[in-house]
PDBML (XML) file of the C-alpha atoms, coordinates in Angstrom:
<?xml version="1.0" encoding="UTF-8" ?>
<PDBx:datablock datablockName="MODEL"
   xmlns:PDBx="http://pdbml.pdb.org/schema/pdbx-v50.xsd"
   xmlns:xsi="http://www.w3.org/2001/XMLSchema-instance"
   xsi:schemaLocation="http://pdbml.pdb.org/schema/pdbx-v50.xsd pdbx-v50.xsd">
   <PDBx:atom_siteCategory>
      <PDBx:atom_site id="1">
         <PDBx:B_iso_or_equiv>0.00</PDBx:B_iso_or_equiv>
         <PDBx:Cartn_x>0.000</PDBx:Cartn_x>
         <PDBx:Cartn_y>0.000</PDBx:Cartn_y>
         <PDBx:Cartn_z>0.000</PDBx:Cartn_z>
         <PDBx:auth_asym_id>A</PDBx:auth_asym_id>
         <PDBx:auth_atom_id>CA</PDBx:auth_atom_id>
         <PDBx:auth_comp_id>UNK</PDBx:auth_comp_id>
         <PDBx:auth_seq_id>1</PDBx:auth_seq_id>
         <PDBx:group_PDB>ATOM</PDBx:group_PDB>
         <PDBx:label_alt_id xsi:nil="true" />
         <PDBx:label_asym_id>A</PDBx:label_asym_id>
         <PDBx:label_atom_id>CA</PDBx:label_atom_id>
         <PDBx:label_comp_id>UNK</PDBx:label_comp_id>
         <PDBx:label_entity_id>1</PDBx:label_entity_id>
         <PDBx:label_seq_id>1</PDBx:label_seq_id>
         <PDBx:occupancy>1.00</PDBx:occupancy>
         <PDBx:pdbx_PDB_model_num>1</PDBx:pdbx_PDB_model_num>
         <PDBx:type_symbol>C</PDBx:type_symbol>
      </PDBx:atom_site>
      <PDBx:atom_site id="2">
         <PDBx:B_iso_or_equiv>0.00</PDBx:B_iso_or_equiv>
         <PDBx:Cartn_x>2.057</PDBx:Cartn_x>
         <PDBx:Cartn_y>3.307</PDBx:Cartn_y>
         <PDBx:Cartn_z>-1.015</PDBx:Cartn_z>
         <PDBx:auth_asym_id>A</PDBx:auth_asym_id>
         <PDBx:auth_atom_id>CA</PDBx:auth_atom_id>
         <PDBx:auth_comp_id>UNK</PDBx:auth_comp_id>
         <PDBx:auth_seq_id>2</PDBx:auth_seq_id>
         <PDBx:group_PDB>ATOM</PDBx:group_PDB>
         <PDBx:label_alt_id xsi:nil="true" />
         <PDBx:label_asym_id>A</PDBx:label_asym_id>
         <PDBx:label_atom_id>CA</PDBx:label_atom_id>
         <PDBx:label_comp_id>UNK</PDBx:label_comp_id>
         <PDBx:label_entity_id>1</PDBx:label_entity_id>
         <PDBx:label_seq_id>2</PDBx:label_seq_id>
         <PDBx:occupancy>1.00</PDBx:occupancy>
         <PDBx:pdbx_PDB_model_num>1</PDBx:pdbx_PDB_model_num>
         <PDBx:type_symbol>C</PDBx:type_symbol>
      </PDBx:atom_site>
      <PDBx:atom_site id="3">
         <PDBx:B_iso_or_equiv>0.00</PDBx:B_iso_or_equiv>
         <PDBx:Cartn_x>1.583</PDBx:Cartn_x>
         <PDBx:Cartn_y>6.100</PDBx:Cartn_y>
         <PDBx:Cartn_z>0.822</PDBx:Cartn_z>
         <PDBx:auth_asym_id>A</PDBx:auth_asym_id>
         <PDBx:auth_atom_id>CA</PDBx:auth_atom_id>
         <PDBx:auth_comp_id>UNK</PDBx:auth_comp_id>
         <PDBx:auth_seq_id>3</PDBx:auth_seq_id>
         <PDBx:group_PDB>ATOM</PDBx:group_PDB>
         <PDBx:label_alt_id xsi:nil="true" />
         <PDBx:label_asym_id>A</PDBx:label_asym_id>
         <PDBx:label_atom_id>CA</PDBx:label_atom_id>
         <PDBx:label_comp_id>UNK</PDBx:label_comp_id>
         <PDBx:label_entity_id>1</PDBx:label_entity_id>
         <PDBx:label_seq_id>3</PDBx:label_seq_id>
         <PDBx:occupancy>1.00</PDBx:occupancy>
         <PDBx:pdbx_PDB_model_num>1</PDBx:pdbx_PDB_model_num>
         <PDBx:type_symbol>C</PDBx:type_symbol>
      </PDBx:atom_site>
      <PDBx:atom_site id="4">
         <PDBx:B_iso_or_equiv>0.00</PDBx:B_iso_or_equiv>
         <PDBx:Cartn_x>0.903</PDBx:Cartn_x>
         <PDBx:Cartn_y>4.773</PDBx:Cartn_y>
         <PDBx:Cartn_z>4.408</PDBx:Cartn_z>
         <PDBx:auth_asym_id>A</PDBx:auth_asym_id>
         <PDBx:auth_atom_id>CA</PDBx:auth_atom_id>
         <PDBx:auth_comp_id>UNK</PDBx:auth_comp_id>
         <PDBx:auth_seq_id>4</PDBx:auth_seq_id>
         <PDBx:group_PDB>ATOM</PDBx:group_PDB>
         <PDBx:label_alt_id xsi:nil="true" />
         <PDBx:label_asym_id>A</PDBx:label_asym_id>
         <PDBx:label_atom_id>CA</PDBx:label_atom_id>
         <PDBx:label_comp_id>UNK</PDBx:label_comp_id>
         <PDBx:label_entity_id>1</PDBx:label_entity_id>
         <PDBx:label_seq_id>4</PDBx:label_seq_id>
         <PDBx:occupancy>1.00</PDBx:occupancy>
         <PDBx:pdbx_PDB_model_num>1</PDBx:pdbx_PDB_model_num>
         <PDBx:type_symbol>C</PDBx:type_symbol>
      </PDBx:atom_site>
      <PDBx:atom_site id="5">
         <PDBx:B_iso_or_equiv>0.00</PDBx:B_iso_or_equiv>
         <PDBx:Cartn_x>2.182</PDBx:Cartn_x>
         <PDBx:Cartn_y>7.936</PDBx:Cartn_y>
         <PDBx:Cartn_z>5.773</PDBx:Cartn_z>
         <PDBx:auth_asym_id>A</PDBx:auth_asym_id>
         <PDBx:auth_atom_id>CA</PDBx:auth_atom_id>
         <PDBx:auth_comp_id>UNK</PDBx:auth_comp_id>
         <PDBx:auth_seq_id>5</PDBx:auth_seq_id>
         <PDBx:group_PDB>ATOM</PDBx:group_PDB>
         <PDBx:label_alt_id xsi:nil="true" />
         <PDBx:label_asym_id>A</PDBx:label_asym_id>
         <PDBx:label_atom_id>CA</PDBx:label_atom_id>
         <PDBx:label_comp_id>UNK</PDBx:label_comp_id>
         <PDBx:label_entity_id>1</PDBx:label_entity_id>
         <PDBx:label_seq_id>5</PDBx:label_seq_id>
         <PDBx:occupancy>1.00</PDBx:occupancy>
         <PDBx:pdbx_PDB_model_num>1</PDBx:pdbx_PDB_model_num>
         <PDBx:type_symbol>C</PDBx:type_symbol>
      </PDBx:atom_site>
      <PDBx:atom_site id="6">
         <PDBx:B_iso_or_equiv>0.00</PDBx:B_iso_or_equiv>
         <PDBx:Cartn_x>3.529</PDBx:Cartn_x>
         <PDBx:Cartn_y>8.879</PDBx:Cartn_y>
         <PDBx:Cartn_z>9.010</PDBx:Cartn_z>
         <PDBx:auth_asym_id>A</PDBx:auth_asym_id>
         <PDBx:auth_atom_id>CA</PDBx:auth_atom_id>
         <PDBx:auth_comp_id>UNK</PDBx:auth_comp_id>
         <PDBx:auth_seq_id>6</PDBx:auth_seq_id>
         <PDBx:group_PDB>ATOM</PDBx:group_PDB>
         <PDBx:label_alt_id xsi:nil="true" />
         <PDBx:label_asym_id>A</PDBx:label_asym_id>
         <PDBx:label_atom_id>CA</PDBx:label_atom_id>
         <PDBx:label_comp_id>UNK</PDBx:label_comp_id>
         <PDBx:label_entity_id>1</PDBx:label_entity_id>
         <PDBx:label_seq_id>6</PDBx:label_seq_id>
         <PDBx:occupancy>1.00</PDBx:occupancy>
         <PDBx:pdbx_PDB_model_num>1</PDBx:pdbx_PDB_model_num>
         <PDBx:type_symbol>C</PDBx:type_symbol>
      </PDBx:atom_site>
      <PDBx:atom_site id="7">
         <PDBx:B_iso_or_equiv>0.00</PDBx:B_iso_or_equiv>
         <PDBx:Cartn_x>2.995</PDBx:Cartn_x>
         <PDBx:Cartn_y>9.397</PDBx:Cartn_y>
         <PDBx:Cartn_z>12.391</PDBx:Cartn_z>
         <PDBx:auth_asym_id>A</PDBx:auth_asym_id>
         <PDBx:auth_atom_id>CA</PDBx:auth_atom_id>
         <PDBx:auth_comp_id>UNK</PDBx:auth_comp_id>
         <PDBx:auth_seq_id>7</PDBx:auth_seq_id>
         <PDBx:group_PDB>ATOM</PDBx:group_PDB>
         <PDBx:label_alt_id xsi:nil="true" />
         <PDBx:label_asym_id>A</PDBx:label_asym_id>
         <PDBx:label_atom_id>CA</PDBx:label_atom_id>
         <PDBx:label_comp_id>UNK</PDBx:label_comp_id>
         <PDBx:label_entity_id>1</PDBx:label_entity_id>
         <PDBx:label_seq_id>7</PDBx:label_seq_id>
         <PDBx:occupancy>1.00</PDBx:occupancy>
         <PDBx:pdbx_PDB_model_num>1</PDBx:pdbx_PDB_model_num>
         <PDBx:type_symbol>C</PDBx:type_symbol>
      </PDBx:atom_site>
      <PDBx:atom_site id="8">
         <PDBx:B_iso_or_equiv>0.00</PDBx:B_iso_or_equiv>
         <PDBx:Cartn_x>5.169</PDBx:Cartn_x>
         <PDBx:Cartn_y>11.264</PDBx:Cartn_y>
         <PDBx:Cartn_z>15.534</PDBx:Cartn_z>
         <PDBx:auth_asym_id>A</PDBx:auth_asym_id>
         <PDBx:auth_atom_id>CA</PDBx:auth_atom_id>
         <PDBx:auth_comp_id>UNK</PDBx:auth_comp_id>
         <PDBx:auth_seq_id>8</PDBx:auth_seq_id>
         <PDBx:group_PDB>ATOM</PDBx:group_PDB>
         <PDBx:label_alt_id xsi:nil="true" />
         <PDBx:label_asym_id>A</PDBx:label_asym_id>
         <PDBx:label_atom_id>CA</PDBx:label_atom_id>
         <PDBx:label_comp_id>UNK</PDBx:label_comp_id>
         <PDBx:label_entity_id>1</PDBx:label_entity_id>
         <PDBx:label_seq_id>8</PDBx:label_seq_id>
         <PDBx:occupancy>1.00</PDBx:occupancy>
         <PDBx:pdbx_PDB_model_num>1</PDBx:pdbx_PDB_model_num>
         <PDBx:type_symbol>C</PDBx:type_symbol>
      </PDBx:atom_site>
      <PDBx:atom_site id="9">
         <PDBx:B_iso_or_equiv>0.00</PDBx:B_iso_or_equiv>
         <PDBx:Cartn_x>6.324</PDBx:Cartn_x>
         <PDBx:Cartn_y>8.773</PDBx:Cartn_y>
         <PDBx:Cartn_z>18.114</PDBx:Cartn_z>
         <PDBx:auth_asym_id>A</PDBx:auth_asym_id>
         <PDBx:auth_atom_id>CA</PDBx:auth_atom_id>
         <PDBx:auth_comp_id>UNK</PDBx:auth_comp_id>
         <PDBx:auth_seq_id>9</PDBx:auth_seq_id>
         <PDBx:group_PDB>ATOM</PDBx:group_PDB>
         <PDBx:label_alt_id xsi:nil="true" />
         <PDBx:label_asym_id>A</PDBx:label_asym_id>
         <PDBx:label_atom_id>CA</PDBx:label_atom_id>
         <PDBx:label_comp_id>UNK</PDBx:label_comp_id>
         <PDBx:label_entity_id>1</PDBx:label_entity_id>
         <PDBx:label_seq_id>9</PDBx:label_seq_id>
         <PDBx:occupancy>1.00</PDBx:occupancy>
         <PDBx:pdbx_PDB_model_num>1</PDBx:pdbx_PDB_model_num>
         <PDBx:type_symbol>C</PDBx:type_symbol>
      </PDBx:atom_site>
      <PDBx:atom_site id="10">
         <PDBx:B_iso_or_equiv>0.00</PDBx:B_iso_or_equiv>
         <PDBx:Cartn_x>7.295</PDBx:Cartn_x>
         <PDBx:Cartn_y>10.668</PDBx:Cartn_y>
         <PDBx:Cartn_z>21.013</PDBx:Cartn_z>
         <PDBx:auth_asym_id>A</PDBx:auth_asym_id>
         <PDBx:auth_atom_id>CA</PDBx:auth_atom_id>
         <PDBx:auth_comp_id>UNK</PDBx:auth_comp_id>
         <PDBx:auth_seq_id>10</PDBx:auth_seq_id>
         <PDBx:group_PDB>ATOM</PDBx:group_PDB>
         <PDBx:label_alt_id xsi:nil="true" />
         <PDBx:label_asym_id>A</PDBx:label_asym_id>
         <PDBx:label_atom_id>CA</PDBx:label_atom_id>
         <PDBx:label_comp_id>UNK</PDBx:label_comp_id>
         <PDBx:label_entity_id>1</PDBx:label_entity_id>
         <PDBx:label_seq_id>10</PDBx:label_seq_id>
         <PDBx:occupancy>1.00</PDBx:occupancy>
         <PDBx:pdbx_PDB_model_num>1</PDBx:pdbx_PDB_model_num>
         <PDBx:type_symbol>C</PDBx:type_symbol>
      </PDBx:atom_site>
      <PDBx:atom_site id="11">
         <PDBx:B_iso_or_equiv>0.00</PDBx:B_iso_or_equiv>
         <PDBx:Cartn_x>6.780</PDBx:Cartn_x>
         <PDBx:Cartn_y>7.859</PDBx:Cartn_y>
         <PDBx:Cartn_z>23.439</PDBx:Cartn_z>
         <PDBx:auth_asym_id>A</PDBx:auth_asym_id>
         <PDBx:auth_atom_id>CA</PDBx:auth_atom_id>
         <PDBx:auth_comp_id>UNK</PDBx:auth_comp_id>
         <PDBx:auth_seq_id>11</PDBx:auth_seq_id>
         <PDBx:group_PDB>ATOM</PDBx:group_PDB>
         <PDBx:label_alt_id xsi:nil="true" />
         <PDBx:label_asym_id>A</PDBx:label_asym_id>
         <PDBx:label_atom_id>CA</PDBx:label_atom_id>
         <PDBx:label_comp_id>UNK</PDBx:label_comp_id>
         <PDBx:label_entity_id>1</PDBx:label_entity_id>
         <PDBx:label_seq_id>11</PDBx:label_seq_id>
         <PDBx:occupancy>1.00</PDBx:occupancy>
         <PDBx:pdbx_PDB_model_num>1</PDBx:pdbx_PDB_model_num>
         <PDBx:type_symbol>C</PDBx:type_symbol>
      </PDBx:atom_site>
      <PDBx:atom_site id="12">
         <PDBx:B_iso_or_equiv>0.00</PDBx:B_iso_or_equiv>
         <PDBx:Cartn_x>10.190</PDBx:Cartn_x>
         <PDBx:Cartn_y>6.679</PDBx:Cartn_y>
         <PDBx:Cartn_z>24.688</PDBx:Cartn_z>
         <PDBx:auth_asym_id>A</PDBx:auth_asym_id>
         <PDBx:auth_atom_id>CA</PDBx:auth_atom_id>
         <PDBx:auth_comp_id>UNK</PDBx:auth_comp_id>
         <PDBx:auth_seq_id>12</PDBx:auth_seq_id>
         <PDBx:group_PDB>ATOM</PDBx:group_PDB>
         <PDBx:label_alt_id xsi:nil="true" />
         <PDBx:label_asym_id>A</PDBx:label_asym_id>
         <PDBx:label_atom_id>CA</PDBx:label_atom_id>
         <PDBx:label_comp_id>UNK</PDBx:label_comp_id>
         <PDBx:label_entity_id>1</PDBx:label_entity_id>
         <PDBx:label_seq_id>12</PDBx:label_seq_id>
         <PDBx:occupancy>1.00</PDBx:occupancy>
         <PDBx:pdbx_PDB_model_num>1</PDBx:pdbx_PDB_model_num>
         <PDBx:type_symbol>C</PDBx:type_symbol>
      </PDBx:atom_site>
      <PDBx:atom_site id="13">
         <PDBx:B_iso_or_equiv>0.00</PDBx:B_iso_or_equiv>
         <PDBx:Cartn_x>12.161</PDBx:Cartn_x>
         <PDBx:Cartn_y>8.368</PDBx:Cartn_y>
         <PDBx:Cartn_z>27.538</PDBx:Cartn_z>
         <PDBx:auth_asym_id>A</PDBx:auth_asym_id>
         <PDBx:auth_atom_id>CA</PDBx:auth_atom_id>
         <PDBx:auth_comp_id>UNK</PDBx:auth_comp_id>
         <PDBx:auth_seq_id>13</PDBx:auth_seq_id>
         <PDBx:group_PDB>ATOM</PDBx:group_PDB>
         <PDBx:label_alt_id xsi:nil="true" />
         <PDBx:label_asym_id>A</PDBx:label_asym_id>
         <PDBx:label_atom_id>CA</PDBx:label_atom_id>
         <PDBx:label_comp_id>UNK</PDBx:label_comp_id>
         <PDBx:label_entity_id>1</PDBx:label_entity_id>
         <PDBx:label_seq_id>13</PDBx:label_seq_id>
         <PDBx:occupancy>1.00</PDBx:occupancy>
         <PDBx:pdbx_PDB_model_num>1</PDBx:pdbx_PDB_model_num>
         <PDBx:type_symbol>C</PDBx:type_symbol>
      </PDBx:atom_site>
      <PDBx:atom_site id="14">
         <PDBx:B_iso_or_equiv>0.00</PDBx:B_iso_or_equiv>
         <PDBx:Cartn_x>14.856</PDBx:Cartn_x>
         <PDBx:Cartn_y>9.497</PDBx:Cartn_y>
         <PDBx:Cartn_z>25.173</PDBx:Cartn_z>
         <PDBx:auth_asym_id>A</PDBx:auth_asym_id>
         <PDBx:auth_atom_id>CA</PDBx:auth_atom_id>
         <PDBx:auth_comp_id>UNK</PDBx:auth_comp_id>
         <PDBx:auth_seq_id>14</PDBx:auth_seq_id>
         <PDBx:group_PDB>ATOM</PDBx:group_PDB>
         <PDBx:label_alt_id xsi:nil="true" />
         <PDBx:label_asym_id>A</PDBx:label_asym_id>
         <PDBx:label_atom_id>CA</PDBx:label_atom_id>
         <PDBx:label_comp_id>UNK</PDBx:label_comp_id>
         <PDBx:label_entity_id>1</PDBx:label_entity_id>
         <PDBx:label_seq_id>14</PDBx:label_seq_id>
         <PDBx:occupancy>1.00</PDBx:occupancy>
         <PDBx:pdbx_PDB_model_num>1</PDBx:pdbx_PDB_model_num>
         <PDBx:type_symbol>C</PDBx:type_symbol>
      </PDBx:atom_site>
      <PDBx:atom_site id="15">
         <PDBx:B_iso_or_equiv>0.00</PDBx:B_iso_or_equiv>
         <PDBx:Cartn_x>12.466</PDBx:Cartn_x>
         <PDBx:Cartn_y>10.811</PDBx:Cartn_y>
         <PDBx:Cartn_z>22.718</PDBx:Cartn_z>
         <PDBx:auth_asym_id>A</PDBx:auth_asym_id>
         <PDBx:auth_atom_id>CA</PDBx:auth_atom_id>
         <PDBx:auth_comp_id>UNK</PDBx:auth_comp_id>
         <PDBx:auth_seq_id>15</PDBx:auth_seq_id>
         <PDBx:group_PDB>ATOM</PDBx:group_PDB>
         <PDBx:label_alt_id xsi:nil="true" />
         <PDBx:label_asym_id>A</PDBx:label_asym_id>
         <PDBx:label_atom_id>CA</PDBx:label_atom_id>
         <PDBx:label_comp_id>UNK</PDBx:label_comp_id>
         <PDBx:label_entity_id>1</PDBx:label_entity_id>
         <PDBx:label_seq_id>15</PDBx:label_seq_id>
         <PDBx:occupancy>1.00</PDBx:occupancy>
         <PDBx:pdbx_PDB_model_num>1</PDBx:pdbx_PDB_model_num>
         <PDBx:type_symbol>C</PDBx:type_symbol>
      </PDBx:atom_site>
      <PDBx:atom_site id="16">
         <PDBx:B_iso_or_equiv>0.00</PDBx:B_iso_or_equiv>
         <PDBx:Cartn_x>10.722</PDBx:Cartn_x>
         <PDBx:Cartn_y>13.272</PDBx:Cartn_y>
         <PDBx:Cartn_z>25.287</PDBx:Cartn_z>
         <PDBx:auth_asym_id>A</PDBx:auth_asym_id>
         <PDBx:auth_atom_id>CA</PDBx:auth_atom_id>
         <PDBx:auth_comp_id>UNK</PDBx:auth_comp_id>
         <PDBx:auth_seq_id>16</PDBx:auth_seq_id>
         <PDBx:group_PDB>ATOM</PDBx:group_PDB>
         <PDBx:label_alt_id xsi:nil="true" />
         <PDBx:label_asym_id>A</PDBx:label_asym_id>
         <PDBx:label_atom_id>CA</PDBx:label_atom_id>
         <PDBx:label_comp_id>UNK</PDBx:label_comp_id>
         <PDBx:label_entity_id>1</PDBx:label_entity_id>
         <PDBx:label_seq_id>16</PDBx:label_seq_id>
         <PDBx:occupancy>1.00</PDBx:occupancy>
         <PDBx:pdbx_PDB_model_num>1</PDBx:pdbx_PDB_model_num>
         <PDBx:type_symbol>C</PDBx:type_symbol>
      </PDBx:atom_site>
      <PDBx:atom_site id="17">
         <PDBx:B_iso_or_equiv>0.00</PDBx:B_iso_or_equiv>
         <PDBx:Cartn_x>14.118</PDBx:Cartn_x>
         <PDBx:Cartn_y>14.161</PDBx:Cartn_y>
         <PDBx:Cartn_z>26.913</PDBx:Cartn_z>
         <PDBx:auth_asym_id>A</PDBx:auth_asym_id>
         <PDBx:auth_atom_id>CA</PDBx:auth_atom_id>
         <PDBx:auth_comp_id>UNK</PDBx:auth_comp_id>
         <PDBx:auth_seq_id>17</PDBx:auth_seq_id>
         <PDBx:group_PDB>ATOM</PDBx:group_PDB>
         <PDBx:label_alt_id xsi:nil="true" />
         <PDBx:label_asym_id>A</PDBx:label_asym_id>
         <PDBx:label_atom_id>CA</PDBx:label_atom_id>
         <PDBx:label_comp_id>UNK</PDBx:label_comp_id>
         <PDBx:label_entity_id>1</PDBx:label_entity_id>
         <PDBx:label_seq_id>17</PDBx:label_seq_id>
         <PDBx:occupancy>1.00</PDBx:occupancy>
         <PDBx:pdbx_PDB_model_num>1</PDBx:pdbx_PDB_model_num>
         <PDBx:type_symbol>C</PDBx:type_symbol>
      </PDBx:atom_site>
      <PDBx:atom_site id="18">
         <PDBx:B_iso_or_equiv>0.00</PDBx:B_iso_or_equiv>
         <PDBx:Cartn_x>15.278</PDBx:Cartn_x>
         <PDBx:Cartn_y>14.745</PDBx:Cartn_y>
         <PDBx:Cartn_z>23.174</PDBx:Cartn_z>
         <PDBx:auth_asym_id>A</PDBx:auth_asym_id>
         <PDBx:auth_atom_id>CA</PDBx:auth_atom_id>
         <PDBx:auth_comp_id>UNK</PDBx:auth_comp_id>
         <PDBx:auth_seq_id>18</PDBx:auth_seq_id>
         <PDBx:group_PDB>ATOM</PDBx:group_PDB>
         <PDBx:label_alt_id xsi:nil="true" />
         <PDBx:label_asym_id>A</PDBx:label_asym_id>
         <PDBx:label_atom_id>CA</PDBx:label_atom_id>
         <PDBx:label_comp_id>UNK</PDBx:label_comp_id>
         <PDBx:label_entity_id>1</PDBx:label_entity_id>
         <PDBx:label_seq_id>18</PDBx:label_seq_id>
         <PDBx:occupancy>1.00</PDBx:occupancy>
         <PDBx:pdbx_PDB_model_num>1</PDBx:pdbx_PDB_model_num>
         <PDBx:type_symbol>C</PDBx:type_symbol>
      </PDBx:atom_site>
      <PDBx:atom_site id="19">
         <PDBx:B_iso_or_equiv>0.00</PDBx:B_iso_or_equiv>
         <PDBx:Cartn_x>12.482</PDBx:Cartn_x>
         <PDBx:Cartn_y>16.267</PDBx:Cartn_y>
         <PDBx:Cartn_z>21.985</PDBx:Cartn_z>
         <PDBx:auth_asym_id>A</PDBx:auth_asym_id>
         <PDBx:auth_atom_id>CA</PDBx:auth_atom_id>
         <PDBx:auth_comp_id>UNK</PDBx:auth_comp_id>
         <PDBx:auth_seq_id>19</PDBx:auth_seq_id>
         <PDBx:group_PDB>ATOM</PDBx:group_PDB>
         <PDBx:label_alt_id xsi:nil="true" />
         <PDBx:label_asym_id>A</PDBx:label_asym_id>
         <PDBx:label_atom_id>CA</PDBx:label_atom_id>
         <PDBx:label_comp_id>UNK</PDBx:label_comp_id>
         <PDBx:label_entity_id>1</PDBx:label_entity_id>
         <PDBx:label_seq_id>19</PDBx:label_seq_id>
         <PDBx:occupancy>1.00</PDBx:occupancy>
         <PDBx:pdbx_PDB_model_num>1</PDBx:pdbx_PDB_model_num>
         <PDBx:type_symbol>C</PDBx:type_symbol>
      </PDBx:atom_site>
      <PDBx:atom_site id="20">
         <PDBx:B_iso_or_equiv>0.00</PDBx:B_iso_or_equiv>
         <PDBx:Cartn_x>12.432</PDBx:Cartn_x>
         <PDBx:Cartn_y>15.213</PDBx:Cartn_y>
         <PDBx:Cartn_z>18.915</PDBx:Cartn_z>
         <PDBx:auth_asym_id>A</PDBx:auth_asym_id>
         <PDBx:auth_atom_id>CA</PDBx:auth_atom_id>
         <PDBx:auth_comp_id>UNK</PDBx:auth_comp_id>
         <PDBx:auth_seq_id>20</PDBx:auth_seq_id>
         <PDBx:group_PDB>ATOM</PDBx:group_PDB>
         <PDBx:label_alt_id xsi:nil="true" />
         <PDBx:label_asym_id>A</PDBx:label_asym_id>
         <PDBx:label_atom_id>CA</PDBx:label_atom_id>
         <PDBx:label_comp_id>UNK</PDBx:label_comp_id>
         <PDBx:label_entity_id>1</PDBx:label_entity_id>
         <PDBx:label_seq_id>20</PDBx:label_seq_id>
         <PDBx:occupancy>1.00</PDBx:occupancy>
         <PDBx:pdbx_PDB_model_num>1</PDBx:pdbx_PDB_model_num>
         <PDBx:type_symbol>C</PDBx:type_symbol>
      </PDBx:atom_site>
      <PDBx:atom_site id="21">
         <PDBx:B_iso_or_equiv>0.00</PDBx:B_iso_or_equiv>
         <PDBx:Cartn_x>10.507</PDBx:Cartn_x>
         <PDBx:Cartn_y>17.833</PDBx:Cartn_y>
         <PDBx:Cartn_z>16.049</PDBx:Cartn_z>
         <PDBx:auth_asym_id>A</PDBx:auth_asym_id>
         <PDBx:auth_atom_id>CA</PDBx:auth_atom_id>
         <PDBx:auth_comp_id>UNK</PDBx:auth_comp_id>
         <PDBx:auth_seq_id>21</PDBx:auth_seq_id>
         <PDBx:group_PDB>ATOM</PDBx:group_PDB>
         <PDBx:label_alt_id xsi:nil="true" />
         <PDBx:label_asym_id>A</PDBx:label_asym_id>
         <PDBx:label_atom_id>CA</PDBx:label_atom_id>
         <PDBx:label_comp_id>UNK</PDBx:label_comp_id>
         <PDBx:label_entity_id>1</PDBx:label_entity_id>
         <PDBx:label_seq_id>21</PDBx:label_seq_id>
         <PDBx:occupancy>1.00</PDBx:occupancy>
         <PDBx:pdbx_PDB_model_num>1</PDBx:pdbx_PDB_model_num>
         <PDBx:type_symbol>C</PDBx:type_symbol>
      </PDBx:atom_site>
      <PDBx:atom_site id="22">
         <PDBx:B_iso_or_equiv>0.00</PDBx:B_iso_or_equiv>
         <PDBx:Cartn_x>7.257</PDBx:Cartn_x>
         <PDBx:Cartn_y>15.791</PDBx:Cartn_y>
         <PDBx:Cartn_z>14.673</PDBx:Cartn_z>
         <PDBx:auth_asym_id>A</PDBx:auth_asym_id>
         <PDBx:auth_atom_id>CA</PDBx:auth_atom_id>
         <PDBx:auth_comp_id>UNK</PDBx:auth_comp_id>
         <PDBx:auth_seq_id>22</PDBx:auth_seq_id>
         <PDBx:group_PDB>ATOM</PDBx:group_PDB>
         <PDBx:label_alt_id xsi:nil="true" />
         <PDBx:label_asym_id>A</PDBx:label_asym_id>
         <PDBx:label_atom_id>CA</PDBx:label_atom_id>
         <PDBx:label_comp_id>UNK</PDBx:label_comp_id>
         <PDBx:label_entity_id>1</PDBx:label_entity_id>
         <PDBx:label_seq_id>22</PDBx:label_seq_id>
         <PDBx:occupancy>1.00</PDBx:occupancy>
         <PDBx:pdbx_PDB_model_num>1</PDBx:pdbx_PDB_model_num>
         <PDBx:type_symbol>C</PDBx:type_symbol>
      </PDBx:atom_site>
      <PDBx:atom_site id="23">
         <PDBx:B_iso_or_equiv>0.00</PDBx:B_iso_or_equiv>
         <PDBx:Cartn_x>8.115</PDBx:Cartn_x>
         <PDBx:Cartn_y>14.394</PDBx:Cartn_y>
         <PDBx:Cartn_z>11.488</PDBx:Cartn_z>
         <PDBx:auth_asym_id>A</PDBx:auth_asym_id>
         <PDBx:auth_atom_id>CA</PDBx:auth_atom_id>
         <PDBx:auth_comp_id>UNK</PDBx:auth_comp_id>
         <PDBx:auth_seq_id>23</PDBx:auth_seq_id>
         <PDBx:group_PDB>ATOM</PDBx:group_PDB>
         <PDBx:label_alt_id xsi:nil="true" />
         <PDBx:label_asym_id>A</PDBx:label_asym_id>
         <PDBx:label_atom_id>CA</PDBx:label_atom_id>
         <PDBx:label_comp_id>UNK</PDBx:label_comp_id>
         <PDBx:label_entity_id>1</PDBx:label_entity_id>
         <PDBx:label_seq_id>23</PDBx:label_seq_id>
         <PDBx:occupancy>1.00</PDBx:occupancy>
         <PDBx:pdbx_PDB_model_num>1</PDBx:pdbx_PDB_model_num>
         <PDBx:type_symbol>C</PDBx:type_symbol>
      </PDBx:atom_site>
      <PDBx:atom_site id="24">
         <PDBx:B_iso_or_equiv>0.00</PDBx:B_iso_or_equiv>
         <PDBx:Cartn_x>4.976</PDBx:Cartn_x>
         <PDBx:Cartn_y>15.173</PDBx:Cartn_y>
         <PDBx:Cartn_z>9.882</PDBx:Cartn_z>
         <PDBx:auth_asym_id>A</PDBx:auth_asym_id>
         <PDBx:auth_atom_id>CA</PDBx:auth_atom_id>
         <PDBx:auth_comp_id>UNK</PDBx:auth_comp_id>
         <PDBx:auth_seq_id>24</PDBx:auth_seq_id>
         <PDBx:group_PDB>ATOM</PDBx:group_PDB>
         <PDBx:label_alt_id xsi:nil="true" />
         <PDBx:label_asym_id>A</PDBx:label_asym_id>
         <PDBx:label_atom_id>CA</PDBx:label_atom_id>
         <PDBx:label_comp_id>UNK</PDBx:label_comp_id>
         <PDBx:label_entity_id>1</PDBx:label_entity_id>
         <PDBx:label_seq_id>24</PDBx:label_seq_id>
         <PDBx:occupancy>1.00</PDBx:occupancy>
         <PDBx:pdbx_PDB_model_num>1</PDBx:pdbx_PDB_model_num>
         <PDBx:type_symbol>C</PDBx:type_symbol>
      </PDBx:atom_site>
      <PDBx:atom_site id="25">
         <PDBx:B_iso_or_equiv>0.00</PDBx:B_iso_or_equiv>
         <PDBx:Cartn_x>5.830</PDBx:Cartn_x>
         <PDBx:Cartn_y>19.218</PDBx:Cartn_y>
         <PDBx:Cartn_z>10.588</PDBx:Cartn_z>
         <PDBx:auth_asym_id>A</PDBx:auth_asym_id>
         <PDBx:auth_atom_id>CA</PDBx:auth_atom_id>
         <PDBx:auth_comp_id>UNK</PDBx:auth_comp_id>
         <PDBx:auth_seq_id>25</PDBx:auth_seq_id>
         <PDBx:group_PDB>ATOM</PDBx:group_PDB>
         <PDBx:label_alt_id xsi:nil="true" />
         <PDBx:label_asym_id>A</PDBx:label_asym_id>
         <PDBx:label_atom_id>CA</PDBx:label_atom_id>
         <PDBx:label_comp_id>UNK</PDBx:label_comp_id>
         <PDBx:label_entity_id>1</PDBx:label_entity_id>
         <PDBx:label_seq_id>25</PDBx:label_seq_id>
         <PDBx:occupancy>1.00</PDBx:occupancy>
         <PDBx:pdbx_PDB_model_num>1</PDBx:pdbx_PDB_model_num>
         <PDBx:type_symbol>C</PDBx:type_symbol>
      </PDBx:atom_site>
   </PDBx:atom_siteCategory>
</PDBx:datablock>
């Protein structure tokens, strides 16, 4: 299926201390 897009994770401890920029933004 092309296209299935994306979603932000932001669930793991090192992603909120990171704080990682959405990748659909």
């Amino acid at each position: 299926t092309a296209g299935a897009g994306t979603q932000s994770p932001m669930s793991s401890r090192a992603d909120r201390a990171a704080a990682v920029n959405s990748p659909t933004r």
